[in-house]
PDB file of N, CA and C in Angstrom:
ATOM      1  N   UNK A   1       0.850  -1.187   0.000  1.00  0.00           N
ATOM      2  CA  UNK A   1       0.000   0.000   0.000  1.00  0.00           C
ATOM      3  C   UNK A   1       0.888   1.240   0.000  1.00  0.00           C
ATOM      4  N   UNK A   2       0.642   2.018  -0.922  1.00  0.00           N
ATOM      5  CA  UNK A   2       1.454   3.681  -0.842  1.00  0.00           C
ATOM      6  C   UNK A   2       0.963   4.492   0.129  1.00  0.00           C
ATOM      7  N   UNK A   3       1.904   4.867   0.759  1.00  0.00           N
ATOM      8  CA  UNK A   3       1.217   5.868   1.793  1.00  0.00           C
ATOM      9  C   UNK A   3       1.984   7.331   0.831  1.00  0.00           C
ATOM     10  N   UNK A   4       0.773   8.147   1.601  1.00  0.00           N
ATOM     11  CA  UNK A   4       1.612   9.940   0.922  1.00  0.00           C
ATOM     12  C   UNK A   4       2.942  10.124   1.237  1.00  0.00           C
ATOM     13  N   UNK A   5       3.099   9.578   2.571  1.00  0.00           N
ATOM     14  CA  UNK A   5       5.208   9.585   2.557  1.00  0.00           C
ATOM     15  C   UNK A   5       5.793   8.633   1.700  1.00  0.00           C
ATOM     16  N   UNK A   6       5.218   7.398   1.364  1.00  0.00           N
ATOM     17  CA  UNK A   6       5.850   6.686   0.238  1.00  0.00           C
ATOM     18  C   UNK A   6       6.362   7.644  -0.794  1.00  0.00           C
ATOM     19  N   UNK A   7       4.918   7.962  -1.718  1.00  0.00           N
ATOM     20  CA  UNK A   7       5.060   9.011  -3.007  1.00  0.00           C
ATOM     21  C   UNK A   7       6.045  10.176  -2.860  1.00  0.00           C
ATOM     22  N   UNK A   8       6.020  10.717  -1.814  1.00  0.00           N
ATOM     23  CA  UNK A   8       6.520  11.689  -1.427  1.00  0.00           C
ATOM     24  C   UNK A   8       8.159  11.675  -1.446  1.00  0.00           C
ATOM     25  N   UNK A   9       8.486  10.493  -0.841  1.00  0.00           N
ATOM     26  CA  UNK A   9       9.834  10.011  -1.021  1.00  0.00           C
ATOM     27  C   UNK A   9      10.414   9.478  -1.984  1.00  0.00           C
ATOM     28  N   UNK A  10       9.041   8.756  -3.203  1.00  0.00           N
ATOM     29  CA  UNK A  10       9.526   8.578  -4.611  1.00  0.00           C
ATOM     30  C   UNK A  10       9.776   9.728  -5.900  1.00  0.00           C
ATOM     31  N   UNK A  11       9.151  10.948  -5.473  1.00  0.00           N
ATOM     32  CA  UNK A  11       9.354  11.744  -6.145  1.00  0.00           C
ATOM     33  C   UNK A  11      10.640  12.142  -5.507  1.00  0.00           C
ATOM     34  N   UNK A  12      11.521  12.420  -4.059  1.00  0.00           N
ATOM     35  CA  UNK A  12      12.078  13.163  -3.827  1.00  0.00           C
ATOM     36  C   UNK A  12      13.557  12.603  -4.462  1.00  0.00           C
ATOM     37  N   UNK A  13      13.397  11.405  -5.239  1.00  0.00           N
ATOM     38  CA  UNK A  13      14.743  11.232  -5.623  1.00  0.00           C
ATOM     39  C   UNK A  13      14.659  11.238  -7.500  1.00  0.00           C
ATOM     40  N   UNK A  14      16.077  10.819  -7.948  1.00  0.00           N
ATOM     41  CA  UNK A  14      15.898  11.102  -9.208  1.00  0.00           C
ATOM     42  C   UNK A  14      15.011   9.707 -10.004  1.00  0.00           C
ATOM     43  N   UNK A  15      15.232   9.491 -10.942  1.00  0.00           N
ATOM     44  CA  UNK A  15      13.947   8.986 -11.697  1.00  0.00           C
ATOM     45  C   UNK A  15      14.350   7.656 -11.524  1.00  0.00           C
ATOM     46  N   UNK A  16      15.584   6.787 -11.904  1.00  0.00           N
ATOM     47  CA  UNK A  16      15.989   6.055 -11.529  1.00  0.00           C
ATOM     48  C   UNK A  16      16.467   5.126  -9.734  1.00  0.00           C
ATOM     49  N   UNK A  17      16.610   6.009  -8.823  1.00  0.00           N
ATOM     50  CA  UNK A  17      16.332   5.801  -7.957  1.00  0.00           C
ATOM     51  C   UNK A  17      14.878   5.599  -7.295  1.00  0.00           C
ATOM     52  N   UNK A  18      14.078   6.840  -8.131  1.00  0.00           N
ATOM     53  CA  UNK A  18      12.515   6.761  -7.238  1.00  0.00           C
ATOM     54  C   UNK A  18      11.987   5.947  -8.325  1.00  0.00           C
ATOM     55  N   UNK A  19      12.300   5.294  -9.087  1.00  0.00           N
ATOM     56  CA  UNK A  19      11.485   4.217  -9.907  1.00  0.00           C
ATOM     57  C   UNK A  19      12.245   2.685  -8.878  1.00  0.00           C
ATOM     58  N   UNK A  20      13.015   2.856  -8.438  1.00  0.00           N
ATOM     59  CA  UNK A  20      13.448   1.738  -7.518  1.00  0.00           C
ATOM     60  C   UNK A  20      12.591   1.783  -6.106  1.00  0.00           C
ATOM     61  N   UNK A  21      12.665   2.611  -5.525  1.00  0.00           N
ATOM     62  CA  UNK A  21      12.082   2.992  -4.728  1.00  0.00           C
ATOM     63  C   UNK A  21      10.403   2.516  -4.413  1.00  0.00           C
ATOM     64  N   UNK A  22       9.895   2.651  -5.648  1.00  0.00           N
ATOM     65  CA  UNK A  22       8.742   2.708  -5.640  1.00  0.00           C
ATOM     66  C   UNK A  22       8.325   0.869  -5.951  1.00  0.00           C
ATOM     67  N   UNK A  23       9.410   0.440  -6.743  1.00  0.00           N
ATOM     68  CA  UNK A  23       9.306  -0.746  -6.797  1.00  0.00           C
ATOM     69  C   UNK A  23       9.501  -1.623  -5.409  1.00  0.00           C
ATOM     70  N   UNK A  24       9.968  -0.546  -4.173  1.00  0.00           N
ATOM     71  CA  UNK A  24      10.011  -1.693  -2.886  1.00  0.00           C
ATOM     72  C   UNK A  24       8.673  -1.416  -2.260  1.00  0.00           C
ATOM     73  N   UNK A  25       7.918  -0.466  -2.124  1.00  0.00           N
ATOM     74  CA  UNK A  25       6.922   0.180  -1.572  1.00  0.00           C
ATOM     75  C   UNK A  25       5.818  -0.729  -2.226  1.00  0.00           C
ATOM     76  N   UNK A  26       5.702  -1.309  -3.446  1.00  0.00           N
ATOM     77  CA  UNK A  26       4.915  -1.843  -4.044  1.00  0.00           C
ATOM     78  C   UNK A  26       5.462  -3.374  -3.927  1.00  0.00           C
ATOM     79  N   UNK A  27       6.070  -3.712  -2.777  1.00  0.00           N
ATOM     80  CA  UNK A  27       6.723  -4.883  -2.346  1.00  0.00           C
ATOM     81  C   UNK A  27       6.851  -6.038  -3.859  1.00  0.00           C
ATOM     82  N   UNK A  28       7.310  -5.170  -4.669  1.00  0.00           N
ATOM     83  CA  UNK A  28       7.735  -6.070  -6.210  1.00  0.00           C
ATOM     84  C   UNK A  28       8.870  -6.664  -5.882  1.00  0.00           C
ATOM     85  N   UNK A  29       9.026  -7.676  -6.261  1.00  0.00           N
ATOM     86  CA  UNK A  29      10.672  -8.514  -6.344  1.00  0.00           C
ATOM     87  C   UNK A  29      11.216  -7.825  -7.939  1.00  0.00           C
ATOM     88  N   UNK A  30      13.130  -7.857  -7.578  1.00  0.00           N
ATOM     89  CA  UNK A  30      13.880  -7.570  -8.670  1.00  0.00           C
ATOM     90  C   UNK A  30      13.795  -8.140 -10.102  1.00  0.00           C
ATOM     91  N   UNK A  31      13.914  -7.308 -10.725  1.00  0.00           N
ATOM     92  CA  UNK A  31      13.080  -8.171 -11.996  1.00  0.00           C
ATOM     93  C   UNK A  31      14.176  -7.643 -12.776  1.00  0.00           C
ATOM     94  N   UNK A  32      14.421  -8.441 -14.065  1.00  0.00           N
ATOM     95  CA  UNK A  32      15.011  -7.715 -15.090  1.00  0.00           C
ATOM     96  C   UNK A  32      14.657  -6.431 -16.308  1.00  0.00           C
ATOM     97  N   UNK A  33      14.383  -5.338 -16.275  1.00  0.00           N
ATOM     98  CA  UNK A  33      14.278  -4.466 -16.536  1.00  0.00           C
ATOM     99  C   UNK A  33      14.293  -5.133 -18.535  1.00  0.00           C
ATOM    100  N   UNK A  34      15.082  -5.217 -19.394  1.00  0.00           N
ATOM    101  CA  UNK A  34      14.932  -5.801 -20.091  1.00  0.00           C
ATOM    102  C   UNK A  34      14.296  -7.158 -20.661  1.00  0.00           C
ATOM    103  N   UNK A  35      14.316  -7.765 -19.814  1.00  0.00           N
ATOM    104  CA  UNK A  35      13.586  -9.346 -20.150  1.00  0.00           C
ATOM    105  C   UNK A  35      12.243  -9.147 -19.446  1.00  0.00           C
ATOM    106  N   UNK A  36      11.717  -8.217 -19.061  1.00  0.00           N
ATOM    107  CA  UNK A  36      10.294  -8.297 -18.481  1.00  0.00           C
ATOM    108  C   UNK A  36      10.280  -6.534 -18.747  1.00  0.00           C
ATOM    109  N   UNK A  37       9.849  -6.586 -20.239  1.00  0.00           N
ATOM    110  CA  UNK A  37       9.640  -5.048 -20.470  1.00  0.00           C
ATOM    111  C   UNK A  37       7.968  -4.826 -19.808  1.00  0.00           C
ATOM    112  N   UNK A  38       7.303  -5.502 -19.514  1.00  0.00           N
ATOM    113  CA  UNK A  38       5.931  -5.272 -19.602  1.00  0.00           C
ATOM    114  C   UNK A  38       6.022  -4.978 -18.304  1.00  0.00           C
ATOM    115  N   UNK A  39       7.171  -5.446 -17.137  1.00  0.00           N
ATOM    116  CA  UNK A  39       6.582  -4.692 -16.066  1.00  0.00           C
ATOM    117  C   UNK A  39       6.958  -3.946 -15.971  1.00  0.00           C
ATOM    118  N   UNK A  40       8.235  -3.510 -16.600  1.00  0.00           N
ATOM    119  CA  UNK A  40       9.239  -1.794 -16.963  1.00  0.00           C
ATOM    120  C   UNK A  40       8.042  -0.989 -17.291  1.00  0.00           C
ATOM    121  N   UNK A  41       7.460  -1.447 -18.206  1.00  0.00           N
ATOM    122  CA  UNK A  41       6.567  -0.301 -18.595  1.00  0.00           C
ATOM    123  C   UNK A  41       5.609  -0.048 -17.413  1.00  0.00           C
ATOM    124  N   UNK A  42       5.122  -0.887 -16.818  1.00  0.00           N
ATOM    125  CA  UNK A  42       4.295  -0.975 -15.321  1.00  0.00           C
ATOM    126  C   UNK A  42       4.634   0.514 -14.767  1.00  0.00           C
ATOM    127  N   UNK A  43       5.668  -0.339 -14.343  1.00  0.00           N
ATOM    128  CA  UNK A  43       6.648   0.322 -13.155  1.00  0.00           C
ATOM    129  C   UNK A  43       6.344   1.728 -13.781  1.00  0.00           C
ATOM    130  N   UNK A  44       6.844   2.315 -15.233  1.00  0.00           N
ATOM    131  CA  UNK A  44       7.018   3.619 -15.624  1.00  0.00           C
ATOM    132  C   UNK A  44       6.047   4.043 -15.707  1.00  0.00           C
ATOM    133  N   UNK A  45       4.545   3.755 -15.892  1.00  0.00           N
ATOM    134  CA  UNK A  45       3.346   4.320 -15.799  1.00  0.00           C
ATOM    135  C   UNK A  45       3.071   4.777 -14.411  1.00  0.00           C
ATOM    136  N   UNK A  46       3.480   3.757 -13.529  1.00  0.00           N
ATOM    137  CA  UNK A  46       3.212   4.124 -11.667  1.00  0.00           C
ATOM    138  C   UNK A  46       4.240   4.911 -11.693  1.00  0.00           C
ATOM    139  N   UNK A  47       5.117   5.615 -11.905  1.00  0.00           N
ATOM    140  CA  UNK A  47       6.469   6.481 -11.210  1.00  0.00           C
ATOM    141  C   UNK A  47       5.726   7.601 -12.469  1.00  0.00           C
ATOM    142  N   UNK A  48       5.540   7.664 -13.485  1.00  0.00           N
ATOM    143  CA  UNK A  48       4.896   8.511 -14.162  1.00  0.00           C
ATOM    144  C   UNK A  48       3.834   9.405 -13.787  1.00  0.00           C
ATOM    145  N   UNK A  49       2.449   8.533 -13.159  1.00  0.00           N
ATOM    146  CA  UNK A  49       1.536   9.029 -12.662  1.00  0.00           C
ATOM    147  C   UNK A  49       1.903   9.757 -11.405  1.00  0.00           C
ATOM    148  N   UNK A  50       2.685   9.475 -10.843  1.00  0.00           N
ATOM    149  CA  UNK A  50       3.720  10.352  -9.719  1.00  0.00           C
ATOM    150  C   UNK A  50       3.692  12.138  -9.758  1.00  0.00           C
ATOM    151  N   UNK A  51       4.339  11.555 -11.067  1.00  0.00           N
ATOM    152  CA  UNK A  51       4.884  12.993 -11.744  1.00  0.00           C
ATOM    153  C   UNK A  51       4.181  13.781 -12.066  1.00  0.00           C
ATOM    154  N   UNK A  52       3.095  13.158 -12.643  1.00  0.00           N
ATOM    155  CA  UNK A  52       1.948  14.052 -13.501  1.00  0.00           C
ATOM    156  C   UNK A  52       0.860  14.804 -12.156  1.00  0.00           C
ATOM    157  N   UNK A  53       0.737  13.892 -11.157  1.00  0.00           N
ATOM    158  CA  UNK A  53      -0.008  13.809 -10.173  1.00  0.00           C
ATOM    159  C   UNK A  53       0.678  15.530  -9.440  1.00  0.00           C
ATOM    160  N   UNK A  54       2.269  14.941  -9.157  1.00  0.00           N
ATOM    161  CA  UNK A  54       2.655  16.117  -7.889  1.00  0.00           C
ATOM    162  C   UNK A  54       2.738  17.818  -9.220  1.00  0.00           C
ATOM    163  N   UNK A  55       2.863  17.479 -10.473  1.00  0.00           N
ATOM    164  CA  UNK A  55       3.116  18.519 -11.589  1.00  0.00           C
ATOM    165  C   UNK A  55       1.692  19.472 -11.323  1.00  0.00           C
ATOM    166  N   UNK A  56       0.642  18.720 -11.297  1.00  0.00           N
ATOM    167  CA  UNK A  56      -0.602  19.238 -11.303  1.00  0.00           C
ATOM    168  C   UNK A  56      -1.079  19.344  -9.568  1.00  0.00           C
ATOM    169  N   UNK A  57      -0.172  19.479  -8.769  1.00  0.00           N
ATOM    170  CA  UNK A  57      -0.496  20.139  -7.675  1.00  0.00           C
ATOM    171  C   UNK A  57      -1.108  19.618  -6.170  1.00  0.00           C
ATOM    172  N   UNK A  58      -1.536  18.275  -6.990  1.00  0.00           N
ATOM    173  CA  UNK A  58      -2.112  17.215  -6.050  1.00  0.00           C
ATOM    174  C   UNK A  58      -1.504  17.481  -4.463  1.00  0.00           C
ATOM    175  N   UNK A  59      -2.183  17.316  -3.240  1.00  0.00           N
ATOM    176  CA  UNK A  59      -1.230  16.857  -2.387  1.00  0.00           C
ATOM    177  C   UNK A  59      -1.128  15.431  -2.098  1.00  0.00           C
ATOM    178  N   UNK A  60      -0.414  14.887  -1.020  1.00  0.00           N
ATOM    179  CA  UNK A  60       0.107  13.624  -1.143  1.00  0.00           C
ATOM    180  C   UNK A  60      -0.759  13.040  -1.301  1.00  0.00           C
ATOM    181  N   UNK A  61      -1.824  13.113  -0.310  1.00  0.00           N
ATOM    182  CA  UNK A  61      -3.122  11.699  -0.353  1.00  0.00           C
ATOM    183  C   UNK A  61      -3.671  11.676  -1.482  1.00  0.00           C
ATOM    184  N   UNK A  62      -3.711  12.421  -2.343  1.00  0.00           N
ATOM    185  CA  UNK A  62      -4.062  12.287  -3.629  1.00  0.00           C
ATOM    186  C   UNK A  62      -3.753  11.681  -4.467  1.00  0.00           C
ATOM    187  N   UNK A  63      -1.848  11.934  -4.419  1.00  0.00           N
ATOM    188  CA  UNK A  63      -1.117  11.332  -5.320  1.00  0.00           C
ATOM    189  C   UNK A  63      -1.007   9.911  -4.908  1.00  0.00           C
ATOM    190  N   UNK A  64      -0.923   9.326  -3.796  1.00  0.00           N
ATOM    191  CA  UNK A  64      -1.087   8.078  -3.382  1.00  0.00           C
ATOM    192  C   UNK A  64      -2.211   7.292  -4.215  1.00  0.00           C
ATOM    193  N   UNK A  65      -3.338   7.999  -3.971  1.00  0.00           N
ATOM    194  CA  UNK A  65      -4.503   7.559  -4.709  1.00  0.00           C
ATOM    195  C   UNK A  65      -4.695   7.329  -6.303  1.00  0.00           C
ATOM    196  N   UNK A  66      -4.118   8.360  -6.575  1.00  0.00           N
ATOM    197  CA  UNK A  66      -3.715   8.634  -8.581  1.00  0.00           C
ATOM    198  C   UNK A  66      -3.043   7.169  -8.603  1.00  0.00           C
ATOM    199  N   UNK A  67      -1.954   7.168  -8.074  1.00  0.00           N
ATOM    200  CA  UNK A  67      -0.910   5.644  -8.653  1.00  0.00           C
ATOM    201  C   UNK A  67      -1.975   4.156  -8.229  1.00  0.00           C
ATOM    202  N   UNK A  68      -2.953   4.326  -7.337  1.00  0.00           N
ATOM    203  CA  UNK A  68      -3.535   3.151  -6.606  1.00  0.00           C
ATOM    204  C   UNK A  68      -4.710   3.377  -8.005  1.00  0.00           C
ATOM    205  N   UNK A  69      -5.144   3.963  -8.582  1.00  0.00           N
ATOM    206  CA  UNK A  69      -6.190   4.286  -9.386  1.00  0.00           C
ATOM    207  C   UNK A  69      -5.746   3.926 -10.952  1.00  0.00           C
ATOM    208  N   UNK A  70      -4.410   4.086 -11.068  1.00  0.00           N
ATOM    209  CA  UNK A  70      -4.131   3.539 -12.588  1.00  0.00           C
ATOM    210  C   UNK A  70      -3.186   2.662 -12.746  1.00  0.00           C
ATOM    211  N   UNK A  71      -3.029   1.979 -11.230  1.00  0.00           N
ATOM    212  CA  UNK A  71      -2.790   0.757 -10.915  1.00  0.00           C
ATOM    213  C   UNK A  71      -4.241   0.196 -11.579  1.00  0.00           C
ATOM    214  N   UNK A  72      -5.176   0.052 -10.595  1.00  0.00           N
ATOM    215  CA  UNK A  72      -6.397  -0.220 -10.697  1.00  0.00           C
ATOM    216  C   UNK A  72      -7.025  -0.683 -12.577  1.00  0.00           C
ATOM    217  N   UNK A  73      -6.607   0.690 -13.115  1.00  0.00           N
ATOM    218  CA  UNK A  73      -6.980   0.789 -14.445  1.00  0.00           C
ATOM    219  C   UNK A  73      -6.690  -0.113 -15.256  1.00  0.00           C
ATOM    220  N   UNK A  74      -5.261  -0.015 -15.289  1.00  0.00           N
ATOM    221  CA  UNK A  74      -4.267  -1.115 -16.028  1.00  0.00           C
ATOM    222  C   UNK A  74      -4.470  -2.185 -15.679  1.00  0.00           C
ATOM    223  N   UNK A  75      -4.638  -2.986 -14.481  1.00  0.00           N
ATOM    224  CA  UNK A  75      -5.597  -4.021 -14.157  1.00  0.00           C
ATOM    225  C   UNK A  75      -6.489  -4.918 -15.047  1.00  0.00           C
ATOM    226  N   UNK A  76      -7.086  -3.715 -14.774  1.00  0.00           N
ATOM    227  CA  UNK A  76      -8.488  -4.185 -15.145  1.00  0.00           C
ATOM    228  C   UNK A  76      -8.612  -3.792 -16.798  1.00  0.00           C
ATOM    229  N   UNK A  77      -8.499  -2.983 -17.426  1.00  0.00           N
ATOM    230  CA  UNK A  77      -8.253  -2.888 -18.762  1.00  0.00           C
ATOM    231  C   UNK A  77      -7.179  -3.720 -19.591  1.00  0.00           C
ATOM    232  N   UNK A  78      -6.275  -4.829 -18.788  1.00  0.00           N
ATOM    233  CA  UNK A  78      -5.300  -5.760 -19.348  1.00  0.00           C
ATOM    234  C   UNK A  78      -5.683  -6.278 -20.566  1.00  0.00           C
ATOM    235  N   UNK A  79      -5.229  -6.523 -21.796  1.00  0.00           N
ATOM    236  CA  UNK A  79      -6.016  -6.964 -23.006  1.00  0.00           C
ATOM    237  C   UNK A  79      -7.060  -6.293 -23.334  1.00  0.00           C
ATOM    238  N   UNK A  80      -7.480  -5.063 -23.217  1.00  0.00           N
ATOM    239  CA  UNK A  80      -8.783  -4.913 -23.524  1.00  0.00           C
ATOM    240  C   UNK A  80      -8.570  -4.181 -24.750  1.00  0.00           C
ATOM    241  N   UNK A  81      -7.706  -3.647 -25.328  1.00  0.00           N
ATOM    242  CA  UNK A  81      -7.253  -2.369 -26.207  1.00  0.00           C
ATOM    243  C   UNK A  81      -7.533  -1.015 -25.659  1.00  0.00           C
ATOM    244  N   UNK A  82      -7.199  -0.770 -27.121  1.00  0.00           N
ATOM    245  CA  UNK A  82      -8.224   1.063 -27.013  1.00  0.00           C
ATOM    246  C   UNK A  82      -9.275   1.559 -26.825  1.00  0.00           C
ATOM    247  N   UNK A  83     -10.143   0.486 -27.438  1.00  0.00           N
ATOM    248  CA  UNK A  83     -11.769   0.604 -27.287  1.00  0.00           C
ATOM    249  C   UNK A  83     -12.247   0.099 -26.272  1.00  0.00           C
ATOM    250  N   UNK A  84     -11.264  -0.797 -25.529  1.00  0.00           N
ATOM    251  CA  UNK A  84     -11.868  -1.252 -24.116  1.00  0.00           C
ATOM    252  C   UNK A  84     -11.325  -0.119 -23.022  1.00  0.00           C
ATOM    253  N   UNK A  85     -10.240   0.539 -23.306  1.00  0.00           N
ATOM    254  CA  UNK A  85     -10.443   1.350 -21.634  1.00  0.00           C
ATOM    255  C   UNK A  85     -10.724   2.809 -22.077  1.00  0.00           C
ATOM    256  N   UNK A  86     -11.084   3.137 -23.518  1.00  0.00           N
ATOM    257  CA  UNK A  86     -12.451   3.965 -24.013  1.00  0.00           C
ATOM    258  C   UNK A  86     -13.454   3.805 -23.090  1.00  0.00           C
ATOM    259  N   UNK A  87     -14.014   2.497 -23.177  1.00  0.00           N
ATOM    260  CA  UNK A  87     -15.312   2.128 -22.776  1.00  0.00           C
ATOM    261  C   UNK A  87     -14.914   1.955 -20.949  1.00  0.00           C
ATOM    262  N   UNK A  88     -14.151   1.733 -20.688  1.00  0.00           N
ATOM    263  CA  UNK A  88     -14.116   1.331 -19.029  1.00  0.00           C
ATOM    264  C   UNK A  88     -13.723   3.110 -18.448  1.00  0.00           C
ATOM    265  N   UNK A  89     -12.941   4.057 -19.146  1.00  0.00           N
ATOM    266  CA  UNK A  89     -12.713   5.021 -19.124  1.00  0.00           C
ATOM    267  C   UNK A  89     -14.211   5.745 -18.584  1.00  0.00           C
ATOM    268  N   UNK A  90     -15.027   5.555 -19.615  1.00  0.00           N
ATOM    269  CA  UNK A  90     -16.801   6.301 -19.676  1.00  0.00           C
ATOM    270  C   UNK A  90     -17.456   6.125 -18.389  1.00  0.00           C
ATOM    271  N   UNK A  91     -16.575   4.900 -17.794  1.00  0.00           N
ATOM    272  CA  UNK A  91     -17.828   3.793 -16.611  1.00  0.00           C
ATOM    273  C   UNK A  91     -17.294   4.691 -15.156  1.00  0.00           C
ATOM    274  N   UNK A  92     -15.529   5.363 -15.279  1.00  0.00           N
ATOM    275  CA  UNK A  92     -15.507   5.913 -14.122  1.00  0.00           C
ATOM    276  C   UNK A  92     -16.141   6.777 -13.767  1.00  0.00           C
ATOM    277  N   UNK A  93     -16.267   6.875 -12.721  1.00  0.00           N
ATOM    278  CA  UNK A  93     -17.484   7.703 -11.561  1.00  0.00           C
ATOM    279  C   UNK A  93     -16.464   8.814 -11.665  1.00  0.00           C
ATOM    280  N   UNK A  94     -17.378   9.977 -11.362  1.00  0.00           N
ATOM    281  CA  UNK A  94     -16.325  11.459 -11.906  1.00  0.00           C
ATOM    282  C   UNK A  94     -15.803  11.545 -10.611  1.00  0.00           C
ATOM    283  N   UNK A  95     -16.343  11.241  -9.068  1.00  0.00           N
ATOM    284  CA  UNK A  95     -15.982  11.706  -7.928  1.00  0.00           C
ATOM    285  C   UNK A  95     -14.370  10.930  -7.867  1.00  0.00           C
ATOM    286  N   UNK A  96     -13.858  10.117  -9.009  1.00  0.00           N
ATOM    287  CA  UNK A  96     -12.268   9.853  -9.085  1.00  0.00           C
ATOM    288  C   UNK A  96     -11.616  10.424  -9.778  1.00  0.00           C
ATOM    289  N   UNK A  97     -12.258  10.950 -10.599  1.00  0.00           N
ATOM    290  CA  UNK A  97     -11.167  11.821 -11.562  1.00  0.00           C
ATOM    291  C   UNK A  97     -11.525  13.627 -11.215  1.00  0.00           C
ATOM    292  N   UNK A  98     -11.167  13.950  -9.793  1.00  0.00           N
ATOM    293  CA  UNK A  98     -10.841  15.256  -9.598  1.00  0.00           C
ATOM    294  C   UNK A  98     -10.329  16.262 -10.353  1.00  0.00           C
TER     295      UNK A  98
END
């Protein structure tokens, strides 16, 4: 579970460190960065949404929530394409997308 000091401490380092970082907080085991691009890309969407989250002003509990939310997304939209998280996109309730 991310707490707001988690995020807080993953942004406070550089991108490579707080993409490590964030990978212990999310109690992930070491993975190979090349031979498992799909969770690289994971990983870079959650340390991404970080960014975008604290850029646009969020405070922490928020940003905690943003990464737990497109965690969530990616989830659940796995295989679905474009037209599926189009369509799962429409279904979120607005009281999450602040």
């Amino acid at each position: 579970l991310l707490t707001p000091q988690g995020v807080k401490e993953v942004f406070q380092f550089q991108r490579s460190q707080g993409r490590e970082r964030l990978r212990r907080l999310l109690n992930w085991e070491e993975f190979d960065e090349q031979r498992d691009s799909r969770r690289s890309i994971l990983l870079d969407t959650l340390y991404e949404s970080i960014i975008f989250a604290v850029g646009k002003g969020f405070p922490w509990v928020e940003v905690a929530q943003v990464v737990k939310f497109t965690e969530e997304l990616l989830r659940e939209t796995k295989g679905a394409g474009l037209q599926g998280l189009g369509d799962h996109l429409q279904e979120v309730p607005s009281s999450q997308c602040k």
